[in-house]
C-alpha atoms as a PDB file:
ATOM      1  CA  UNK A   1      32.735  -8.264  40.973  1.00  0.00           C
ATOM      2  CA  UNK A   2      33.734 -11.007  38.875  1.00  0.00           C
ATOM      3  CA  UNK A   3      36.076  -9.824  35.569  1.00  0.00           C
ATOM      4  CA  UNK A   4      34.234 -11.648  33.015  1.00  0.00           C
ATOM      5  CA  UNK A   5      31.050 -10.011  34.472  1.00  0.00           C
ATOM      6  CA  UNK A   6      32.950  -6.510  33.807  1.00  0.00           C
ATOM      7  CA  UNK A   7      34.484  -7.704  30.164  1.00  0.00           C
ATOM      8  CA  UNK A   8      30.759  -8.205  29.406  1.00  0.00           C
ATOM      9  CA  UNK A   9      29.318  -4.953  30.525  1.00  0.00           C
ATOM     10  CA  UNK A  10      31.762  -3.638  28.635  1.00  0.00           C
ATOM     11  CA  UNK A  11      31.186  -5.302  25.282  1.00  0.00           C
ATOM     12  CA  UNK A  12      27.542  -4.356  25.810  1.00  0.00           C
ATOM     13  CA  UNK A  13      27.840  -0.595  26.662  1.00  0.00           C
ATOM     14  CA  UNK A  14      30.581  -0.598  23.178  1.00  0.00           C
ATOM     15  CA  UNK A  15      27.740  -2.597  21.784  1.00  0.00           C
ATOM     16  CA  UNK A  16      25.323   0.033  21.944  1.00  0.00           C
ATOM     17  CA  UNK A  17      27.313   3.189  21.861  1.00  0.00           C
ATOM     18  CA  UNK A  18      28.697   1.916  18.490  1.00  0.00           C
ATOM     19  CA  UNK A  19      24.645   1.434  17.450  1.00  0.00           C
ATOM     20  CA  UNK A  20      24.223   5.373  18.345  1.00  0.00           C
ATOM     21  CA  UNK A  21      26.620   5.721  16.388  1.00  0.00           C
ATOM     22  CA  UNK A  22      26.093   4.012  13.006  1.00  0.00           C
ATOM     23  CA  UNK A  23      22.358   5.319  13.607  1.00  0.00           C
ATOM     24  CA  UNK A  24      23.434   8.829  14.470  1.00  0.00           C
ATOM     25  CA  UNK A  25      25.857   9.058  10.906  1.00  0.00           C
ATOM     26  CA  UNK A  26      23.006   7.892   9.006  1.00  0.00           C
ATOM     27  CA  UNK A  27      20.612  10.355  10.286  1.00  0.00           C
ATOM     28  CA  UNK A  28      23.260  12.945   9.567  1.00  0.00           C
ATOM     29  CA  UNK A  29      24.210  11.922   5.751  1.00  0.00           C
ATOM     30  CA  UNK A  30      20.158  11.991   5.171  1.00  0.00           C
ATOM     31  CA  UNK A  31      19.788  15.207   6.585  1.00  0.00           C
ATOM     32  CA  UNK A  32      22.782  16.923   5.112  1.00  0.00           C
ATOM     33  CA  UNK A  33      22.157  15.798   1.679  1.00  0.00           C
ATOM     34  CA  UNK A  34      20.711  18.604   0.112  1.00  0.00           C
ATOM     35  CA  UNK A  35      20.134  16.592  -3.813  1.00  0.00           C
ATOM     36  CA  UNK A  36      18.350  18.430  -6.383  1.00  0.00           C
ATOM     37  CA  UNK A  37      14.995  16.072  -7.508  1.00  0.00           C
ATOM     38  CA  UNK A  38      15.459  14.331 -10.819  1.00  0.00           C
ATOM     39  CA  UNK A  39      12.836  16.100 -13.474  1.00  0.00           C
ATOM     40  CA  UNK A  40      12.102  14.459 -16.785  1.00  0.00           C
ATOM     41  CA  UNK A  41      10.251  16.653 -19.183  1.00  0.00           C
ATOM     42  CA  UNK A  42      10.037  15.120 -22.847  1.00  0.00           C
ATOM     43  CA  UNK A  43       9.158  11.262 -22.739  1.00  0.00           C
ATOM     44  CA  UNK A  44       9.556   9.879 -25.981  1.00  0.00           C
ATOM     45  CA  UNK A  45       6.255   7.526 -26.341  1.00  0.00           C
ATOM     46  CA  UNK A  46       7.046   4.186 -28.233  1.00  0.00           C
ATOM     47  CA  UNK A  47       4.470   3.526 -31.336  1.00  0.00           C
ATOM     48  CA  UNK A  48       3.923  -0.389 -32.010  1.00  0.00           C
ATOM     49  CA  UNK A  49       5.306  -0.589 -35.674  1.00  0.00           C
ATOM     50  CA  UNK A  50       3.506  -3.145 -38.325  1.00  0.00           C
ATOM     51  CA  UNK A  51       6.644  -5.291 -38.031  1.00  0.00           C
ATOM     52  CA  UNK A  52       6.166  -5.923 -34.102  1.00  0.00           C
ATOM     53  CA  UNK A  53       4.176  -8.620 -32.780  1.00  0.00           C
ATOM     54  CA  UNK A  54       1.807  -8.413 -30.277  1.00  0.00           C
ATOM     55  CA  UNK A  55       2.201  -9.407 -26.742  1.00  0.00           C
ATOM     56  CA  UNK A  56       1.851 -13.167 -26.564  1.00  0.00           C
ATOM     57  CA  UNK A  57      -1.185 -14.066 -23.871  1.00  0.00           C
ATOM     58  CA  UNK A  58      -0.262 -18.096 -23.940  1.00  0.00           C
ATOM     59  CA  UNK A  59       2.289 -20.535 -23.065  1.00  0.00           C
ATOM     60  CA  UNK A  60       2.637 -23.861 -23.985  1.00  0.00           C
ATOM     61  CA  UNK A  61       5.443 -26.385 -23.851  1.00  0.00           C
ATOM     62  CA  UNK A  62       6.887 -28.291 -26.934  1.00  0.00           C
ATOM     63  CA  UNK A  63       6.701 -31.597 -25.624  1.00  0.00           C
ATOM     64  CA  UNK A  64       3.382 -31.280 -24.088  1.00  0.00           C
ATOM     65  CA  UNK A  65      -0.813 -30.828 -25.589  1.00  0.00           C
ATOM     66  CA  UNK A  66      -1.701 -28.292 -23.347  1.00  0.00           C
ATOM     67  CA  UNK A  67      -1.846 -24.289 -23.530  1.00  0.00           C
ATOM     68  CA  UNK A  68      -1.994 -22.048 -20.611  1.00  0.00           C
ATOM     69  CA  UNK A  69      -3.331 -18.277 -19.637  1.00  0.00           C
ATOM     70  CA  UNK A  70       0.488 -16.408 -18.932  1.00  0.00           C
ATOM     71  CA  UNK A  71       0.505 -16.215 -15.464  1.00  0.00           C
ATOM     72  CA  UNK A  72      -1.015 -20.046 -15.109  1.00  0.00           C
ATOM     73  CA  UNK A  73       1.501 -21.407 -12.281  1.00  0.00           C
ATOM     74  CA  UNK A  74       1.043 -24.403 -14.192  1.00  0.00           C
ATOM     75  CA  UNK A  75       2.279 -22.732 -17.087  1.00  0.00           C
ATOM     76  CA  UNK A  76       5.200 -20.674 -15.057  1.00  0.00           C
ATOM     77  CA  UNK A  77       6.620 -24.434 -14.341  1.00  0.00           C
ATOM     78  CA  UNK A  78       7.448 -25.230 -18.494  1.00  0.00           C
ATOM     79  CA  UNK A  79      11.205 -25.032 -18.496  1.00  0.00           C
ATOM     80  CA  UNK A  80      11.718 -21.744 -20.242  1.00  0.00           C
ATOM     81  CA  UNK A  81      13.628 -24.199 -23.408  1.00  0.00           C
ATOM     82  CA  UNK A  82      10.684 -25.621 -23.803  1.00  0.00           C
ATOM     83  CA  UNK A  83       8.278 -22.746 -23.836  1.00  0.00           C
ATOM     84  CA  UNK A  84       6.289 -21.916 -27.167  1.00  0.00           C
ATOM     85  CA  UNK A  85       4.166 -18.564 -27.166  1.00  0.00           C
ATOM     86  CA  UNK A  86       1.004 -17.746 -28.550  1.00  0.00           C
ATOM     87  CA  UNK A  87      -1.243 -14.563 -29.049  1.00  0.00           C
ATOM     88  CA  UNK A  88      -4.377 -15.918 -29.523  1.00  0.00           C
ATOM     89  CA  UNK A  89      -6.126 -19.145 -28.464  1.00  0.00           C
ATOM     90  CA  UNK A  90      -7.124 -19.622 -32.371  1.00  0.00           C
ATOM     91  CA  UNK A  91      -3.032 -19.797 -32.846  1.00  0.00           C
ATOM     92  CA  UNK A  92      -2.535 -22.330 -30.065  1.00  0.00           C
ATOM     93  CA  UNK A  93      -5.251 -24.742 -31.291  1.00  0.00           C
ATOM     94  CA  UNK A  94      -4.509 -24.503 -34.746  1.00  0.00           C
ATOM     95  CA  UNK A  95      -0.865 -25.890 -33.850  1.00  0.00           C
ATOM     96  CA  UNK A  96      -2.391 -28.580 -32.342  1.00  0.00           C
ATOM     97  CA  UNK A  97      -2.839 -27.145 -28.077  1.00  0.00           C
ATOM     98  CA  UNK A  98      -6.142 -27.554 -26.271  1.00  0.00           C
ATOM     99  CA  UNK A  99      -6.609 -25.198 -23.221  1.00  0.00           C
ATOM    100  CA  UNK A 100      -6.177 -27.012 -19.856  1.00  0.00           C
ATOM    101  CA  UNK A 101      -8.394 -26.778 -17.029  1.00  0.00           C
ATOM    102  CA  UNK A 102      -5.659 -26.471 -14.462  1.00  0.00           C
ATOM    103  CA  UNK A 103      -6.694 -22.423 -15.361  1.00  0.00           C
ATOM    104  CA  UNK A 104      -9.641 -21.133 -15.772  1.00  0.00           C
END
């Protein structure tokens, strides 16, 4: 047989025993963890206070006419400097925005 043939065999078979093994430790470490499950009892809820705003539903750009739906892709390209928010269409147009028809 020809040496490099053997040096080859050889990488393979260390190859693959030293897959076993990574595999093997892993299964191991997952079985031999015994971890306790995380329980959370009291959730404090969060109340929307009169001083918060609520969540904006429109983008627009500064340097452009247009308003868009969040979640527009047209809208996701502003540049986020450039990106004025709006809660209601009523707000948008009365700064001076018309809706676009790249979203329906």
């Amino acid at each position: 047989m020809n040496i490099s043939y053997r040096l080859n065999k050889i990488k393979v078979i260390v190859i693959i025993l030293a897959a076993l093994l990574v595999f093997g430790l892993a299964r191991w470490t997952k079985l031999s963890n015994n971890k306790i499950p995380l329980r959370i009892d009291n959730i404090p809820t969060i109340q929307q206070s009169a001083d918060t705003k609520p969540a904006p539903n429109f983008v627009a750009s500064k340097n452009g006419g247009k308003y868009y739906p969040l979640g527009c892709k047209a809208g996701d390209r502003i540049k986020l400097e450039n990106r004025i928010f709006f809660t209601t269409e009523v707000e948008a147009e009365t700064a001076g925005y018309t809706l676009t028809v790249a979203c329906p």
